[in-house]
PDB file of N, CA and C in Angstrom:
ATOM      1  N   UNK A   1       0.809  -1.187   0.000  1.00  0.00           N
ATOM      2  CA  UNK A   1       0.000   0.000   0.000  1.00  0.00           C
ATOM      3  C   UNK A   1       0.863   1.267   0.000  1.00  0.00           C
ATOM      4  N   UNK A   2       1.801   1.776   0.629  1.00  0.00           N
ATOM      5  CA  UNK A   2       2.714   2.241   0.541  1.00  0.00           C
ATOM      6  C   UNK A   2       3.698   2.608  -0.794  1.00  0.00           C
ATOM      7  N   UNK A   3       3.868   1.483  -1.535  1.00  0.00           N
ATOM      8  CA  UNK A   3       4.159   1.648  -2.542  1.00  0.00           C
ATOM      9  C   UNK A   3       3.249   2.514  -3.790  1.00  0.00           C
ATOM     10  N   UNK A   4       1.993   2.348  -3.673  1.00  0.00           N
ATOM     11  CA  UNK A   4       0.889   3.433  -4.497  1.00  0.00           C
ATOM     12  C   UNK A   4       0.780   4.087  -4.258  1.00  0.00           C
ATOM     13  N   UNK A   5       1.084   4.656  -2.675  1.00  0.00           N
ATOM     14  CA  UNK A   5       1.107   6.242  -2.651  1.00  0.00           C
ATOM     15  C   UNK A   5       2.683   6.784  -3.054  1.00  0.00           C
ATOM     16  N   UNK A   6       3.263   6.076  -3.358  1.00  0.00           N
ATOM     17  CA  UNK A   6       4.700   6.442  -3.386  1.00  0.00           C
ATOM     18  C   UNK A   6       5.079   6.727  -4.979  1.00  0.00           C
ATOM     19  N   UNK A   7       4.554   5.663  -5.319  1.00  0.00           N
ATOM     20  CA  UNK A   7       3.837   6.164  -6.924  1.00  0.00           C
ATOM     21  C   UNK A   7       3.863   7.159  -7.677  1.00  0.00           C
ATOM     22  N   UNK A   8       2.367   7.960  -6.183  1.00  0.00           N
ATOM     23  CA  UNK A   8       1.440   9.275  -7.225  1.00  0.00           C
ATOM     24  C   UNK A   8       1.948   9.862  -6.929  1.00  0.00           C
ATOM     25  N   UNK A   9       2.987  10.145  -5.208  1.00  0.00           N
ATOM     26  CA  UNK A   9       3.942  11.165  -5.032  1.00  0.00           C
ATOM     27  C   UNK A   9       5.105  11.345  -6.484  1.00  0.00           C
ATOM     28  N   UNK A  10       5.523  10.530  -6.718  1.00  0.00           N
ATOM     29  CA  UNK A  10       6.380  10.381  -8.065  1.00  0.00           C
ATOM     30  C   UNK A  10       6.103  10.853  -9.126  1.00  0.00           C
ATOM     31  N   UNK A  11       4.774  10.176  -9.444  1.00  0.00           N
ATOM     32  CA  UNK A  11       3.992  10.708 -11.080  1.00  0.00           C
ATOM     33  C   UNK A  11       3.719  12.572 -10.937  1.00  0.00           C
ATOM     34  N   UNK A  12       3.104  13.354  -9.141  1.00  0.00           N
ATOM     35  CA  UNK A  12       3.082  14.630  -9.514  1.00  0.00           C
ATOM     36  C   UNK A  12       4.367  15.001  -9.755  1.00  0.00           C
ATOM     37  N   UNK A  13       5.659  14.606  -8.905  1.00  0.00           N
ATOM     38  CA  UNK A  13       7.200  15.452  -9.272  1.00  0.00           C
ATOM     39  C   UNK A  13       7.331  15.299 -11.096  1.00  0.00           C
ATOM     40  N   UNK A  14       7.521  13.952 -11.062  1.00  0.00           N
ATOM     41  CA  UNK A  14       7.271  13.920 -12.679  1.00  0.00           C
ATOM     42  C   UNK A  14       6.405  15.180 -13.577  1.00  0.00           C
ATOM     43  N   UNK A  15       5.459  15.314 -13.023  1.00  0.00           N
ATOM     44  CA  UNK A  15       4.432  16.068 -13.805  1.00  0.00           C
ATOM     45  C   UNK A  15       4.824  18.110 -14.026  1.00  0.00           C
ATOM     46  N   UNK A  16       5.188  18.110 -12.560  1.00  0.00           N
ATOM     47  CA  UNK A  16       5.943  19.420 -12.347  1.00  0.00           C
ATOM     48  C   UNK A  16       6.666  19.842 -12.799  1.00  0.00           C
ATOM     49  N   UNK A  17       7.454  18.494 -13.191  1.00  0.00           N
ATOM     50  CA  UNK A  17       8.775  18.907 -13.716  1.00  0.00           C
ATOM     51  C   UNK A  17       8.602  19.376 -15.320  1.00  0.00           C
ATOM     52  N   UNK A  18       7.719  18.645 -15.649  1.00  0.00           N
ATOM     53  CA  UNK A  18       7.535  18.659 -16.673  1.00  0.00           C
ATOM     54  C   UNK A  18       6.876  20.273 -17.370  1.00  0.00           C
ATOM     55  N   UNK A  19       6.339  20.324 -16.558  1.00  0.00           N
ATOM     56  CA  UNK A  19       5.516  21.370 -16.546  1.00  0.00           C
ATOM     57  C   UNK A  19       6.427  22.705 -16.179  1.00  0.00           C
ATOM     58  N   UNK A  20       7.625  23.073 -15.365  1.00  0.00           N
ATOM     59  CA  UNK A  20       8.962  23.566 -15.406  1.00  0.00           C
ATOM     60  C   UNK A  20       9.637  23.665 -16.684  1.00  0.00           C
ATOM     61  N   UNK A  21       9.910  22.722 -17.366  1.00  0.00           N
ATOM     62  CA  UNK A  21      10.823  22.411 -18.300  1.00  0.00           C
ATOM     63  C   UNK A  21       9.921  22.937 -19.589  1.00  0.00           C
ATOM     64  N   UNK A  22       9.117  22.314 -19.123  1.00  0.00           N
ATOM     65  CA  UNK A  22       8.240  22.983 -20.887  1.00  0.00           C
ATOM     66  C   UNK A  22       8.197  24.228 -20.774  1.00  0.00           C
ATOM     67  N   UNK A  23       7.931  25.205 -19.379  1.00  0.00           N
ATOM     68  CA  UNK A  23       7.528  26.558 -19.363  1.00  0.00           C
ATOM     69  C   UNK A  23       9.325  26.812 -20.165  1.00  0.00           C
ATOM     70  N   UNK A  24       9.915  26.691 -18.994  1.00  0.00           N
ATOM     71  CA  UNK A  24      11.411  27.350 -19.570  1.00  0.00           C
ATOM     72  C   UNK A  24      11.841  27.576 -21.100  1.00  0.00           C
ATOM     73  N   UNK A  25      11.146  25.951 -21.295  1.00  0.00           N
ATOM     74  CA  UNK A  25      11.728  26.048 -23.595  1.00  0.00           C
ATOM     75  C   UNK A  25      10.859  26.801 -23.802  1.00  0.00           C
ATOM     76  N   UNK A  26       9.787  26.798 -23.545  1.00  0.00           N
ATOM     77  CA  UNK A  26       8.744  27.792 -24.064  1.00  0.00           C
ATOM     78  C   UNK A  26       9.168  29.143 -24.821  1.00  0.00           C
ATOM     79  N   UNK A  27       9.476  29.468 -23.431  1.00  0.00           N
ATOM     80  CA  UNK A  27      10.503  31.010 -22.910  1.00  0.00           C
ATOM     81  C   UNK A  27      11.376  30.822 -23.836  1.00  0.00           C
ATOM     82  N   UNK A  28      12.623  30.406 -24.527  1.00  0.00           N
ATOM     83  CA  UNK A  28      13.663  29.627 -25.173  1.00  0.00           C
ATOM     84  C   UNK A  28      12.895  29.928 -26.624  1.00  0.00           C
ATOM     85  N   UNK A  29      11.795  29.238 -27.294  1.00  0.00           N
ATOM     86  CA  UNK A  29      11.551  29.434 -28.338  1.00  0.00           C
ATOM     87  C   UNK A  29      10.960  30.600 -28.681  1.00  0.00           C
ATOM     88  N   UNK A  30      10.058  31.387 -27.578  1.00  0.00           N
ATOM     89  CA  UNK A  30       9.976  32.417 -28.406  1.00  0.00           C
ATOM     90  C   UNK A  30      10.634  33.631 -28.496  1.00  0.00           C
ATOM     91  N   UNK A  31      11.692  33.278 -28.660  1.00  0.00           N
ATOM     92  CA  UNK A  31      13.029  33.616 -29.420  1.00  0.00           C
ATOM     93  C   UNK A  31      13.193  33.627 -30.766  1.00  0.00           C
ATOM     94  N   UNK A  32      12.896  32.150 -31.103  1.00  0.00           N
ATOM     95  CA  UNK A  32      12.575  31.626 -32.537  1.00  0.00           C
ATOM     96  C   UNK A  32      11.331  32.069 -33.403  1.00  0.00           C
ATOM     97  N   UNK A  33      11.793  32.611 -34.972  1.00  0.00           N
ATOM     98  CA  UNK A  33      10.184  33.002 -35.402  1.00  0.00           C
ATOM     99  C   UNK A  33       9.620  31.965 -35.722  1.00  0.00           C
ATOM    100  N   UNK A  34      10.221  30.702 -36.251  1.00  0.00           N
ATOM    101  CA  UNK A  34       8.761  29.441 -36.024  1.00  0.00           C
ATOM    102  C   UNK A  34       8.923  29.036 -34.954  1.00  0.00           C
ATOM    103  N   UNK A  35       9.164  29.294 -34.038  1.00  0.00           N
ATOM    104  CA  UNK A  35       8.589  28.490 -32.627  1.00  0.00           C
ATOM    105  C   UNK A  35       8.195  29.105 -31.986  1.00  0.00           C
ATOM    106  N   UNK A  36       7.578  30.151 -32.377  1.00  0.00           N
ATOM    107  CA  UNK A  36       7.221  31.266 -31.576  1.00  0.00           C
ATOM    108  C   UNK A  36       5.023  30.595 -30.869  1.00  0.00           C
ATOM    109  N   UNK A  37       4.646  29.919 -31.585  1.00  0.00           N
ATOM    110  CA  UNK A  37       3.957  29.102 -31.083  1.00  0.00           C
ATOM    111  C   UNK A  37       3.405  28.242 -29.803  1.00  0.00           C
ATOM    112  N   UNK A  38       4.811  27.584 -29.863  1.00  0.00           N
ATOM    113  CA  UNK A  38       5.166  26.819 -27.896  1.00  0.00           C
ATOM    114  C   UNK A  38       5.256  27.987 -27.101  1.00  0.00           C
ATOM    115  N   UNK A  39       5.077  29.406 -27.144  1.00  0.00           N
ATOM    116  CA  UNK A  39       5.128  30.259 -26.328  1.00  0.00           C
ATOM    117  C   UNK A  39       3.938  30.604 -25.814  1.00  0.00           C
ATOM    118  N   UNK A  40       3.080  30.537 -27.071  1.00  0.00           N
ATOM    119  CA  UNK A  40       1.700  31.155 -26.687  1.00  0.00           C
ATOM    120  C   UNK A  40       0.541  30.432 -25.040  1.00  0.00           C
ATOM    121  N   UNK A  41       0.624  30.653 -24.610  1.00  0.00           N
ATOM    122  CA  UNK A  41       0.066  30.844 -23.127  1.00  0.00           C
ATOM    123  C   UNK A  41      -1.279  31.368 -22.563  1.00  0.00           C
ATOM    124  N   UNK A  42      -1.809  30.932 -21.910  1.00  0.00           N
ATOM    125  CA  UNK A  42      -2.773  31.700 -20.788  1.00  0.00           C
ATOM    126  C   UNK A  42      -2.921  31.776 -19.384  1.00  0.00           C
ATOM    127  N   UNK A  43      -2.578  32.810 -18.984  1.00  0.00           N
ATOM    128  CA  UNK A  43      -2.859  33.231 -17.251  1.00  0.00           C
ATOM    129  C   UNK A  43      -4.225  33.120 -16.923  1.00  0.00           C
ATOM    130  N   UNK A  44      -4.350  32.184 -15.539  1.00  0.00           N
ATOM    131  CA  UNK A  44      -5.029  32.267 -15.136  1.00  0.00           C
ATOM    132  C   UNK A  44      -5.029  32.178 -13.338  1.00  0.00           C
ATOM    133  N   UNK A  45      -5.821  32.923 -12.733  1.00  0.00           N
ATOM    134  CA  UNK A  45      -5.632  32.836 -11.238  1.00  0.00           C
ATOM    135  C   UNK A  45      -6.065  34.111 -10.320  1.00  0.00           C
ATOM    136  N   UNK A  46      -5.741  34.501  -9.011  1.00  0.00           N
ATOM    137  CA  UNK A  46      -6.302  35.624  -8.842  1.00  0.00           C
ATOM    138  C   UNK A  46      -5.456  36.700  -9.062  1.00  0.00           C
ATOM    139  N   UNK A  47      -6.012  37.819  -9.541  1.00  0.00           N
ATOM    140  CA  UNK A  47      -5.467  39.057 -10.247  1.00  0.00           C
ATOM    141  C   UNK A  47      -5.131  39.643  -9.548  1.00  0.00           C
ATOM    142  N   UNK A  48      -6.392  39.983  -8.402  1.00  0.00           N
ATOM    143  CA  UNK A  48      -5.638  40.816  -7.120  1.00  0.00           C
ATOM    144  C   UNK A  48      -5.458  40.017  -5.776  1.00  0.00           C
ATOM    145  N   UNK A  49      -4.155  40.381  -4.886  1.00  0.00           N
ATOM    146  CA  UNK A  49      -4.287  38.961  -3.854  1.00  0.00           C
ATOM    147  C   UNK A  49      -5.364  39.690  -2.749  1.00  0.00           C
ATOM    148  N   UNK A  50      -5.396  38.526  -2.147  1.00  0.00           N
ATOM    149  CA  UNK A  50      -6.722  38.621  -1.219  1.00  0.00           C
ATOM    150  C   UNK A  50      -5.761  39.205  -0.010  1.00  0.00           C
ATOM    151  N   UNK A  51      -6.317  40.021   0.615  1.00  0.00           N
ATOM    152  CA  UNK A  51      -5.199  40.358   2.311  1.00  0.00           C
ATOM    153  C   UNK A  51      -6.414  40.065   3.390  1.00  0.00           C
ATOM    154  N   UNK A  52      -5.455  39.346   4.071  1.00  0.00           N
ATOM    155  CA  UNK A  52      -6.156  39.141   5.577  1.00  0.00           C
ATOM    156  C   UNK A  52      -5.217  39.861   6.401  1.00  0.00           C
ATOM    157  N   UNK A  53      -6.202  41.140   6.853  1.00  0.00           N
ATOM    158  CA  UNK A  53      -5.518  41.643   8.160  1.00  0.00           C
ATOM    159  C   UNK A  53      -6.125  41.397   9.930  1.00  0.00           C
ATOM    160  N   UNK A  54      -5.357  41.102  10.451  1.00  0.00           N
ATOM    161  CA  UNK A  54      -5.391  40.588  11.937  1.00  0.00           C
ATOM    162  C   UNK A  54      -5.101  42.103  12.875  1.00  0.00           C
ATOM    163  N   UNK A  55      -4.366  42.942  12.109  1.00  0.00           N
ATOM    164  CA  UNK A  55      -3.922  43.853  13.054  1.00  0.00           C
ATOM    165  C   UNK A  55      -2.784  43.620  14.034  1.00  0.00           C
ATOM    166  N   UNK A  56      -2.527  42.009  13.748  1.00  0.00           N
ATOM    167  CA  UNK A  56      -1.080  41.843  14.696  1.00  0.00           C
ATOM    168  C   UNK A  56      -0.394  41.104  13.831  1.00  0.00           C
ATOM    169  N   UNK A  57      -0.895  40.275  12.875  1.00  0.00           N
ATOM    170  CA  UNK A  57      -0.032  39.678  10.987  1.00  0.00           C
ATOM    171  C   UNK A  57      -0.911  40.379   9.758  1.00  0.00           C
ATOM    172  N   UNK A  58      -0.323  40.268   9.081  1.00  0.00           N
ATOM    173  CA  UNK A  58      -1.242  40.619   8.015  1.00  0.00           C
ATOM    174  C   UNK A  58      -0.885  39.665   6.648  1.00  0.00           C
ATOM    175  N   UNK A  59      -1.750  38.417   6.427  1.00  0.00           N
ATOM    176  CA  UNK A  59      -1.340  37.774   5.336  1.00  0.00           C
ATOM    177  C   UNK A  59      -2.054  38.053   3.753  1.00  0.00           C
ATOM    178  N   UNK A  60      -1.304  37.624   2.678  1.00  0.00           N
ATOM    179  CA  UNK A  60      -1.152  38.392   1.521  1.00  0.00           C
ATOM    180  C   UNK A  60      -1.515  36.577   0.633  1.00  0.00           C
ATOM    181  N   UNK A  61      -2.434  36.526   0.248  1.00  0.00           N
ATOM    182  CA  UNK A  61      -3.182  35.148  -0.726  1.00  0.00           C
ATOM    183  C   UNK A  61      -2.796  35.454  -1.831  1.00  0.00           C
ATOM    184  N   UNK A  62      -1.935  35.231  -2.886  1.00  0.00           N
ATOM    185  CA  UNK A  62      -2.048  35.054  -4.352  1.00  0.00           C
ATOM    186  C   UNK A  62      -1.734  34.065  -4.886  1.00  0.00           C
ATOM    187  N   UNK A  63      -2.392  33.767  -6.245  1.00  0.00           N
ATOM    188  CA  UNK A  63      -1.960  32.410  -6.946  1.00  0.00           C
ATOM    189  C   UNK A  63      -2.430  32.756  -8.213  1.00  0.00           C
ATOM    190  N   UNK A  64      -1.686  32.108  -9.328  1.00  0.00           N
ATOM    191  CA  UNK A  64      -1.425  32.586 -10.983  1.00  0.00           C
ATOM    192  C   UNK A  64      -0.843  31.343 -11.659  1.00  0.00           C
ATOM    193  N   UNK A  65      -0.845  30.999 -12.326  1.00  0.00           N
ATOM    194  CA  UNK A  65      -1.062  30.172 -13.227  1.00  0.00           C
ATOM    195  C   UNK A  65      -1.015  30.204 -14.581  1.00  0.00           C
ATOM    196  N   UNK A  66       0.283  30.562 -15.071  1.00  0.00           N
ATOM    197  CA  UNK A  66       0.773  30.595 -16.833  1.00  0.00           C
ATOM    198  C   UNK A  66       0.796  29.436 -17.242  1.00  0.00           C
ATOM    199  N   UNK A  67      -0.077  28.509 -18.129  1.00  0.00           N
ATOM    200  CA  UNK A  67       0.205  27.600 -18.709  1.00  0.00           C
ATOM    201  C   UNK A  67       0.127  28.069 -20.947  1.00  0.00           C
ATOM    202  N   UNK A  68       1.428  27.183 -20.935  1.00  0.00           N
ATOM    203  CA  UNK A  68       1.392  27.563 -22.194  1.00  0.00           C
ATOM    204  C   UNK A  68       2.086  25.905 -22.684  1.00  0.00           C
ATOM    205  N   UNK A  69       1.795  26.123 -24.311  1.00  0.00           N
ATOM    206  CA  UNK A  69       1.352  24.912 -25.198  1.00  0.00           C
ATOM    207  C   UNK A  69       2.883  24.028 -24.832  1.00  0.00           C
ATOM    208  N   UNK A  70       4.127  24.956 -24.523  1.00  0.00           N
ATOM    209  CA  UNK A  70       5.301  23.865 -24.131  1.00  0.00           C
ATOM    210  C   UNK A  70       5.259  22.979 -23.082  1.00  0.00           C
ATOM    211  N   UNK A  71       4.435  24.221 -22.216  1.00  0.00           N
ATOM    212  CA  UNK A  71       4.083  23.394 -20.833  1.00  0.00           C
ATOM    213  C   UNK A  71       3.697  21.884 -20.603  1.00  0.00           C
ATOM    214  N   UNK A  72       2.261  21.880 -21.736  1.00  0.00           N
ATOM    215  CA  UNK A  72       1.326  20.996 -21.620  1.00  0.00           C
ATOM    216  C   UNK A  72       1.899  20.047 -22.181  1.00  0.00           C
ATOM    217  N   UNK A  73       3.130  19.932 -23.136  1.00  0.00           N
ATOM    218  CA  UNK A  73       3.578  19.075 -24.413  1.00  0.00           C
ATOM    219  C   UNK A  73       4.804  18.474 -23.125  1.00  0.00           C
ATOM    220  N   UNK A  74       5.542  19.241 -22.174  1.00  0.00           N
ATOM    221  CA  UNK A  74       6.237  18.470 -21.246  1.00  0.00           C
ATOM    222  C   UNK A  74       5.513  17.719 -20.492  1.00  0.00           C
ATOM    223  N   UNK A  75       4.161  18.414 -19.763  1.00  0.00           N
ATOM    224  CA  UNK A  75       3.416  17.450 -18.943  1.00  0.00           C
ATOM    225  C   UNK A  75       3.179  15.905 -19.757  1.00  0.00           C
ATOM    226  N   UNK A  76       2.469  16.537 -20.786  1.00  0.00           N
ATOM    227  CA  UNK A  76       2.453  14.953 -21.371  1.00  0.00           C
ATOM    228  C   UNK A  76       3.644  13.977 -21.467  1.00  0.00           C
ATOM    229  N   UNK A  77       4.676  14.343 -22.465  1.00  0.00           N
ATOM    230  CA  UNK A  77       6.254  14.128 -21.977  1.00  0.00           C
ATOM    231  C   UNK A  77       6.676  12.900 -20.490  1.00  0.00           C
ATOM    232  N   UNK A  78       6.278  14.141 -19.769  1.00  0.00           N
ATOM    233  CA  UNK A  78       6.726  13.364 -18.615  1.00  0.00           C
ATOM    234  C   UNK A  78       5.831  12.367 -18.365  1.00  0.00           C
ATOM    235  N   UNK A  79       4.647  12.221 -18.566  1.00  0.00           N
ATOM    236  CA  UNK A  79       3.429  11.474 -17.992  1.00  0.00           C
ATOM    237  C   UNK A  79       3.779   9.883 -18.888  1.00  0.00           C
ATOM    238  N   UNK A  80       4.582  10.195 -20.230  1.00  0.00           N
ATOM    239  CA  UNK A  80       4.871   8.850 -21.131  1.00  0.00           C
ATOM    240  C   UNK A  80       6.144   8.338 -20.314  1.00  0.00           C
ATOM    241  N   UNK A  81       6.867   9.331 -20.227  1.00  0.00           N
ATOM    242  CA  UNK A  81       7.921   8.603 -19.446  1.00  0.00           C
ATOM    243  C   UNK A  81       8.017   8.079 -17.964  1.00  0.00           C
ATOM    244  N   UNK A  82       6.786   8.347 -17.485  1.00  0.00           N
ATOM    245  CA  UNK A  82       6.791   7.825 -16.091  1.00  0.00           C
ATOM    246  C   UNK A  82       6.004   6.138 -16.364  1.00  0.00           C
ATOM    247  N   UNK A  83       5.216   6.473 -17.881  1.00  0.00           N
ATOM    248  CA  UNK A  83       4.495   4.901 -17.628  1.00  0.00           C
ATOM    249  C   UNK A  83       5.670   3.673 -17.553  1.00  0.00           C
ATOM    250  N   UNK A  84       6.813   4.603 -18.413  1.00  0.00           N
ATOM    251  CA  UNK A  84       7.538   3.408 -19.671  1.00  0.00           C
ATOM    252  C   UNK A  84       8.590   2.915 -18.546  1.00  0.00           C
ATOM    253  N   UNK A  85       8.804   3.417 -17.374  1.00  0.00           N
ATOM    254  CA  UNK A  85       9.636   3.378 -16.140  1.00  0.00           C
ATOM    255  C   UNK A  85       8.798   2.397 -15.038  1.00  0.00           C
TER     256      UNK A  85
END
């Protein structure tokens, strides 16, 4: 049992990574005028962060979310190479 959760812990690093690596080439190709494509992207997440003030902390909520077409082409990527392992 242990071993299946040890797994999906694996398959998300896998997935992250993937999802890292694709952003970065992404970035990398559109550099390139035909690859300027794997760049194209969409943000999504909150625009403005949320603040919680206490008056004795004051915490600051944001989260964003660039996924673009290199991204998704590493996620997959990684997701083949985790089966074939």
């Amino acid at each position: 049992m242990a071993t299946k959760e040890k797994n999906i812990w694996i398959l998300l690093v896998f997935i992250l990574s993937g999802l890292v690596v694709g952003g970065l080439l992404g970035e990398l190709a559109s550099k390139v005028n035909w690859l300027w494509w794997l760049s194209y992207s969409q943000s999504f997440g909150l625009e403005n962060p949320v603040i919680l003030d206490l008056s004795v902390i004051k915490i600051t909520f944001a989260l964003m979310f660039k996924i673009s077409i290199s991204s998704i082409i590493g996620m997959v990527l990684a997701i083949f190479i985790y089966k074939k392992v």
